[in-house]
Protein backbone atom coordinates (compact mmCIF):
# COMPACT_ATOMS: atom_id res chain seq x y z
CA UNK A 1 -13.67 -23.09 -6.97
CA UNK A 2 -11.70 -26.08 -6.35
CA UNK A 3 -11.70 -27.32 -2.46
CA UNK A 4 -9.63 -29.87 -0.38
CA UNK A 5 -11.19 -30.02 2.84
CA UNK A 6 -8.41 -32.40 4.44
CA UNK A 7 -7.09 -30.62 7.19
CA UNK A 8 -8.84 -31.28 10.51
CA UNK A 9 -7.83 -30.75 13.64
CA UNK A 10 -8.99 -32.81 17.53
CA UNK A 11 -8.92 -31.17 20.78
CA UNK A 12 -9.47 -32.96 23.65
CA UNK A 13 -9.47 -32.39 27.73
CA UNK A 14 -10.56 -29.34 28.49
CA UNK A 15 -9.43 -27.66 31.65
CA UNK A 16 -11.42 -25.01 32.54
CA UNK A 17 -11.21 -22.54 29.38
CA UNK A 18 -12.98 -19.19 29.75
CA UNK A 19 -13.98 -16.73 27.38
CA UNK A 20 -13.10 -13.11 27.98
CA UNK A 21 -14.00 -10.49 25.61
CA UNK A 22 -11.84 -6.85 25.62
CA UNK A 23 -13.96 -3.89 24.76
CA UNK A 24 -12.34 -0.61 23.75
CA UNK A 25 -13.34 2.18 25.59
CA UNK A 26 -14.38 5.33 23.88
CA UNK A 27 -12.48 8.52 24.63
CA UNK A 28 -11.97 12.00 22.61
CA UNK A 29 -9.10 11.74 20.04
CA UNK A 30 -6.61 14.96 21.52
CA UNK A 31 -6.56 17.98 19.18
CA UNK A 32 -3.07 19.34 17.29
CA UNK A 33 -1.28 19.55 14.24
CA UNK A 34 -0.09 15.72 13.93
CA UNK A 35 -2.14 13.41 11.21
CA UNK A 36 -2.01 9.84 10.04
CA UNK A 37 -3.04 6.93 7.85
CA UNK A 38 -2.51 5.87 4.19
CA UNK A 39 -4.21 3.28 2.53
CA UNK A 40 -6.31 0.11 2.39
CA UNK A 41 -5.80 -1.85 -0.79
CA UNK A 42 -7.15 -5.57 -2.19
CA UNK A 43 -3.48 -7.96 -2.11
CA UNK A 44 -4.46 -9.71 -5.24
CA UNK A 45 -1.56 -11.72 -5.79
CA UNK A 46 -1.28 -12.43 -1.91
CA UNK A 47 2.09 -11.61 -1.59
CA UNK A 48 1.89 -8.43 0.99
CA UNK A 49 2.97 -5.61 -1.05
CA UNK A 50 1.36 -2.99 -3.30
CA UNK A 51 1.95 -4.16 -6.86
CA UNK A 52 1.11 -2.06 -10.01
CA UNK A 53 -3.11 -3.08 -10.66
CA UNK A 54 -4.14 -3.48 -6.95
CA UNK A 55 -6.68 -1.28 -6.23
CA UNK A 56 -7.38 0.23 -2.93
CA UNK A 57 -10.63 -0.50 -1.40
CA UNK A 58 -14.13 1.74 -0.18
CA UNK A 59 -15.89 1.93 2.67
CA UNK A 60 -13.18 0.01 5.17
CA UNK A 61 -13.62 1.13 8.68
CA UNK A 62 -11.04 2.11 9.99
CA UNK A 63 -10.60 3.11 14.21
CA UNK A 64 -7.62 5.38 15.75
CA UNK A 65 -6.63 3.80 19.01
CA UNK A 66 -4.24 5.30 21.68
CA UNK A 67 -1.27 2.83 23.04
CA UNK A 68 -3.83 1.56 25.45
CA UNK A 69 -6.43 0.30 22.83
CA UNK A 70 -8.79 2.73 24.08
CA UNK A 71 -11.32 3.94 20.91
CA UNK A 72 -10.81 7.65 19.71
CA UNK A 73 -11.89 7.73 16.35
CA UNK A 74 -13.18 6.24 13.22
CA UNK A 75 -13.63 7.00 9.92
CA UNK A 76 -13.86 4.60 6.23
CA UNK A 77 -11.62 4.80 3.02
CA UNK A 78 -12.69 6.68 0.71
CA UNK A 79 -13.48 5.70 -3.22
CA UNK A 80 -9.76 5.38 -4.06
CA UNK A 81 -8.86 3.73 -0.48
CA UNK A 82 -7.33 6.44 1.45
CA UNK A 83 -7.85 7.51 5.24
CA UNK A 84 -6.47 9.91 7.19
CA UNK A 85 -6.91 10.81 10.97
CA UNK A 86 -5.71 14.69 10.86
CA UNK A 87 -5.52 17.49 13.96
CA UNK A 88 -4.43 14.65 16.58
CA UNK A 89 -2.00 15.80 19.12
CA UNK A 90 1.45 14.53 19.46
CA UNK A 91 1.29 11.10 21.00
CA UNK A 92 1.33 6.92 20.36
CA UNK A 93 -1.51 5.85 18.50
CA UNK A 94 -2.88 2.25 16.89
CA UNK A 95 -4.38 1.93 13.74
CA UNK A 96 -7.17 -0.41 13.87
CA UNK A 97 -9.07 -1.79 10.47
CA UNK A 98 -12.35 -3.80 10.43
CA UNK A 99 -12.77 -6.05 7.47
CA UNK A 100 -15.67 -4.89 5.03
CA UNK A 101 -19.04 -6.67 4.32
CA UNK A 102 -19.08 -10.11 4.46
CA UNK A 103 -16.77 -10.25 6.84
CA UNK A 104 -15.66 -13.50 6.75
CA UNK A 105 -14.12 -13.34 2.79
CA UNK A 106 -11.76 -10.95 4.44
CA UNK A 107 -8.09 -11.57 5.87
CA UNK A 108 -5.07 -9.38 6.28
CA UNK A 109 -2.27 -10.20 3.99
CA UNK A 110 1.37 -10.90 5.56
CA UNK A 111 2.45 -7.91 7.70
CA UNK A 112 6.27 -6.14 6.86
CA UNK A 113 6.93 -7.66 3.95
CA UNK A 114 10.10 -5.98 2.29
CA UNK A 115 12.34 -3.16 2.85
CA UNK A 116 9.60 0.00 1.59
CA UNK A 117 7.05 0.98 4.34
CA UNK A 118 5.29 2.87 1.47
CA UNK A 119 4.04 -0.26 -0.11
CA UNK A 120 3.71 -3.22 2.64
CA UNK A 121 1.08 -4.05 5.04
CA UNK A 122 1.59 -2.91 8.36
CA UNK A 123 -1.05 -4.82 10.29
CA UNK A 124 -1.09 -7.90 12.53
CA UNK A 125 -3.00 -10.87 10.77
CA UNK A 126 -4.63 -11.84 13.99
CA UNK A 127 -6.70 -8.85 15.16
CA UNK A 128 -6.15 -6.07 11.96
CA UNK A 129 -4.08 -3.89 14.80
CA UNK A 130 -0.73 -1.81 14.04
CA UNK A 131 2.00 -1.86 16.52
CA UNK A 132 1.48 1.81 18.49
CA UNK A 133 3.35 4.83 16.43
CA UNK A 134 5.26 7.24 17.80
CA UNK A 135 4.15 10.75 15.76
CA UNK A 136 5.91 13.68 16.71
CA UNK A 137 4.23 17.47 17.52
CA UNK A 138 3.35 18.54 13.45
CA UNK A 139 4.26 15.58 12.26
CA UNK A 140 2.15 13.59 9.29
CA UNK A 141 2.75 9.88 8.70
CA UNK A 142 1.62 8.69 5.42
CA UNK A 143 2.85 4.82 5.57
CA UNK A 144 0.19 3.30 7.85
CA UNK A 145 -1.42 0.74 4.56
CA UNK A 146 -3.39 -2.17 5.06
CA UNK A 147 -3.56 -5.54 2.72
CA UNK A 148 -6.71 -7.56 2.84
CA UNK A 149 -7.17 -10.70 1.13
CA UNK A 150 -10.69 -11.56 -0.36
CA UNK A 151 -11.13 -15.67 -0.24
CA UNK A 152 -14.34 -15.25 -1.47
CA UNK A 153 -13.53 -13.85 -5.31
CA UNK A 154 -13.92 -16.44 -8.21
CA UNK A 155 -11.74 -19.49 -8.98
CA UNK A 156 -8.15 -20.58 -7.34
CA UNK A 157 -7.78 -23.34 -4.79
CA UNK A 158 -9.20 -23.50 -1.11
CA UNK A 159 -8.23 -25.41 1.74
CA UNK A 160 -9.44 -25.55 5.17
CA UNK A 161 -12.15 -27.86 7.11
CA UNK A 162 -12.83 -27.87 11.17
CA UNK A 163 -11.55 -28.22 14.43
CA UNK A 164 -13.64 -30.13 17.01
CA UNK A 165 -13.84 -31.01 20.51
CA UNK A 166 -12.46 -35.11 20.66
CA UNK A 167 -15.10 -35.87 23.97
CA UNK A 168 -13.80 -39.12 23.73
CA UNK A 169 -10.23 -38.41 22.93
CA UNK A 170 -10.45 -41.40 20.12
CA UNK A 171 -8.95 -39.07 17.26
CA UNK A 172 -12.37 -39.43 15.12
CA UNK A 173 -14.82 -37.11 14.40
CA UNK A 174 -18.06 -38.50 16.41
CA UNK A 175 -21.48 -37.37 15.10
CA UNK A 176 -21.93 -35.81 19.19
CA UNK A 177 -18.85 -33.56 18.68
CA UNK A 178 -19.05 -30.36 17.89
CA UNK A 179 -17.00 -27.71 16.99
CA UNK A 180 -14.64 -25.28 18.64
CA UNK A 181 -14.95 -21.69 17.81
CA UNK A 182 -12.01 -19.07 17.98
CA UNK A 183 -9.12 -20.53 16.94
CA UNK A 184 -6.66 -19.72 15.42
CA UNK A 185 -5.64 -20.83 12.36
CA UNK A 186 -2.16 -20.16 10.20
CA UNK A 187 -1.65 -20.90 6.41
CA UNK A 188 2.10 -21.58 5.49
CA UNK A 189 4.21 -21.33 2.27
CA UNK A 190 6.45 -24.39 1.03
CA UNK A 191 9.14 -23.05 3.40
CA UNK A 192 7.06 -22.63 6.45
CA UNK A 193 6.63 -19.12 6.33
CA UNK A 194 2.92 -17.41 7.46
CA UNK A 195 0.96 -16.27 4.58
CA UNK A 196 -2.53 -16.53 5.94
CA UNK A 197 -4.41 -16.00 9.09
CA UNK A 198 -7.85 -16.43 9.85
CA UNK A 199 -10.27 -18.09 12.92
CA UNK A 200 -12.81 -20.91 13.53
CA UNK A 201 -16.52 -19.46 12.80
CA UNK A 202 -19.05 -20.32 15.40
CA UNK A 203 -19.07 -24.30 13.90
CA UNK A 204 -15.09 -25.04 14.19
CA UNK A 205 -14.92 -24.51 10.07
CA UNK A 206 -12.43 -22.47 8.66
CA UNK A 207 -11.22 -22.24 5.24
CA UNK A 208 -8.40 -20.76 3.44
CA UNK A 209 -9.72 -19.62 -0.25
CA UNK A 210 -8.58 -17.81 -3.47
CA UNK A 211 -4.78 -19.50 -3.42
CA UNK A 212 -2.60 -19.89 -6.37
CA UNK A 213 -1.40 -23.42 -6.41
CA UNK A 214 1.73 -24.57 -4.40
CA UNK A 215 2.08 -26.56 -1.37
CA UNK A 216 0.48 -25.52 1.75
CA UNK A 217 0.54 -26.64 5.49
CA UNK A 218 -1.78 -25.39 8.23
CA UNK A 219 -0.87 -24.43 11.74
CA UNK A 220 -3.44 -24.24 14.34
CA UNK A 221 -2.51 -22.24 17.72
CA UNK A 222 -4.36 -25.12 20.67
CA UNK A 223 -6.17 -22.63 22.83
CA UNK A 224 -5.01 -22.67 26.37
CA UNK A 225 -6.27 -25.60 28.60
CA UNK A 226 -6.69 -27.80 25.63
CA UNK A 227 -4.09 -30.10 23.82
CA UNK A 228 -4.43 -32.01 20.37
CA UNK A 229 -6.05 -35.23 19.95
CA UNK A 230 -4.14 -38.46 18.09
CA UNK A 231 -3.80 -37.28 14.78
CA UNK A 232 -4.51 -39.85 11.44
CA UNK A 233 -6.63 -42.75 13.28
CA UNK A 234 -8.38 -44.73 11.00
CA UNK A 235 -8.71 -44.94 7.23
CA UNK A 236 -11.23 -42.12 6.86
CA UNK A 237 -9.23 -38.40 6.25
CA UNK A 238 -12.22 -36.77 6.42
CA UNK A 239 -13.00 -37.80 9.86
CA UNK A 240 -9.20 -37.44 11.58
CA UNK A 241 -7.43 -35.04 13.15
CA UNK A 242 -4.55 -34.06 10.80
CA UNK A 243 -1.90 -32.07 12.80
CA UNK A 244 0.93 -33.24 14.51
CA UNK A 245 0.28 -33.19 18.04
CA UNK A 246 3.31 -31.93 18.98
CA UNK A 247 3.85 -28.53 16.84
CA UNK A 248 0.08 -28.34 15.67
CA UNK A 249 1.53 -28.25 11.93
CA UNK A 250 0.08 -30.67 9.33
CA UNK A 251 1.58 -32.47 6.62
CA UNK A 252 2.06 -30.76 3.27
CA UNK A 253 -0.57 -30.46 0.74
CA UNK A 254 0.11 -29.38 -2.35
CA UNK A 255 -2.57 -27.67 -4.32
CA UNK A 256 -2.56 -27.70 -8.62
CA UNK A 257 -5.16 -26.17 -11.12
């Protein structure tokens, strides 16, 4: 796998950021004649929509959430993909989905993409969450489907690299400053449209993997209380901060075989 680890991004001056953590409570799903779900399938060609070859995948968990976010059921795909949550009551529910095992060589694939809900991803990229559904008293929806991306499969192009807490707000990359954890991180097309998601691991590293080539920027969303160090000081990429400090965007980087 090819990599260009160029894209690096500074934070500096904290003010006071905390770290709060939602947990979903767990409550019985309500009983009747309603039922939902679809399918979880592997977006080979990254392009968020069910194309002839792209197989659904096993074992995804998969939670039923009321409007709320409140837990009331799981289940996993089965062999071919498929889930269904069946005998629910009438109501506004949230389909949840949990990336498989390893978690991090799994991202959601671009959300709405096209006119056909039968074949498009229907998923946020930030937190694997539908918008709540509306199903009716009998009624069985059968377009909730879910693309992942797998950055982890052999060959293509990868980009990514870290974002780090500037102590000294000099735009370099100090050997005392570490990384910063959580955020969030968006992969854009030639014509600045979102085509990737993912989020800092525990060391500020993130990386984008399995892309065809084209050209690529990389928008990072500043966490509150923090704002972006100077970006390109110094001769040294590797050691910068590489996003503009105004929209958080880099420069293009086009990626080739």
């Amino acid at each position: 796998m090819r990599t260009k680890t160029v894209a690096s991004l500074g934070i500096a001056l904290a003010l006071g950021l905390s770290s709060i953590t939602a947990t979903a409570a767990q409550a019985a799903a309500p009983a009747g004649t309603s039922a939902i779900g679809n399918f979880v399938w592997n977006d080979l060609n990254r392009n968020g929509v069910q194309d002839a070859g792209e197989l659904g995948i096993a074992g995804v968990g998969v939670n039923l959430l009321d409007a709320n976010g409140n837990l009331l059921a799981s289940t996993t795909t089965n062999a071919s993909g498929n889930y269904s949550f069946s005998q629910i009551a009438a109501g506004s529910y949230i389909i949840e989905v949990k990336p498989p095992e390893p978690t991090q060589c799994y991202t959601f694939t671009v959300k709405d993409v096209g006119g056909n809900d039968t074949l498009d991803s229907d998923v946020f990229v930030f937190d694997g969450r539908t918008a709540p559904i509306a199903v009716a008293d009998g009624e069985t929806i059968t377009t909730v489907d879910v693309g992942l991306l797998n950055s982890c499969g052999a060959g293509g192009l990868s980009l990514g690299d870290r974002v780090w807490y500037d102590l000294n707000v000099n735009g370099i990359q100090d050997a005392f400053e570490g990384g910063v954890a959580g955020v969030q991180v968006l992969l854009l097309n030639s014509a600045g449209a979102v085509v990737n998601a993912t989020t800092t691991d525990g060391n500020g590293n993130y990386l984008f993997g399995s892309l065809p080539p084209g050209t690529y920027s990389v928008r990072f969303l500043v966490p509150a209380g923090y704002v972006l160090t100077l970006p390109n000081i110094g001769p040294n990429d590797a050691i910068d901060s590489d996003a503009n400090p105004m929209t958080g965007v880099t420069a293009p980087y086009a990626l080739s075989s």
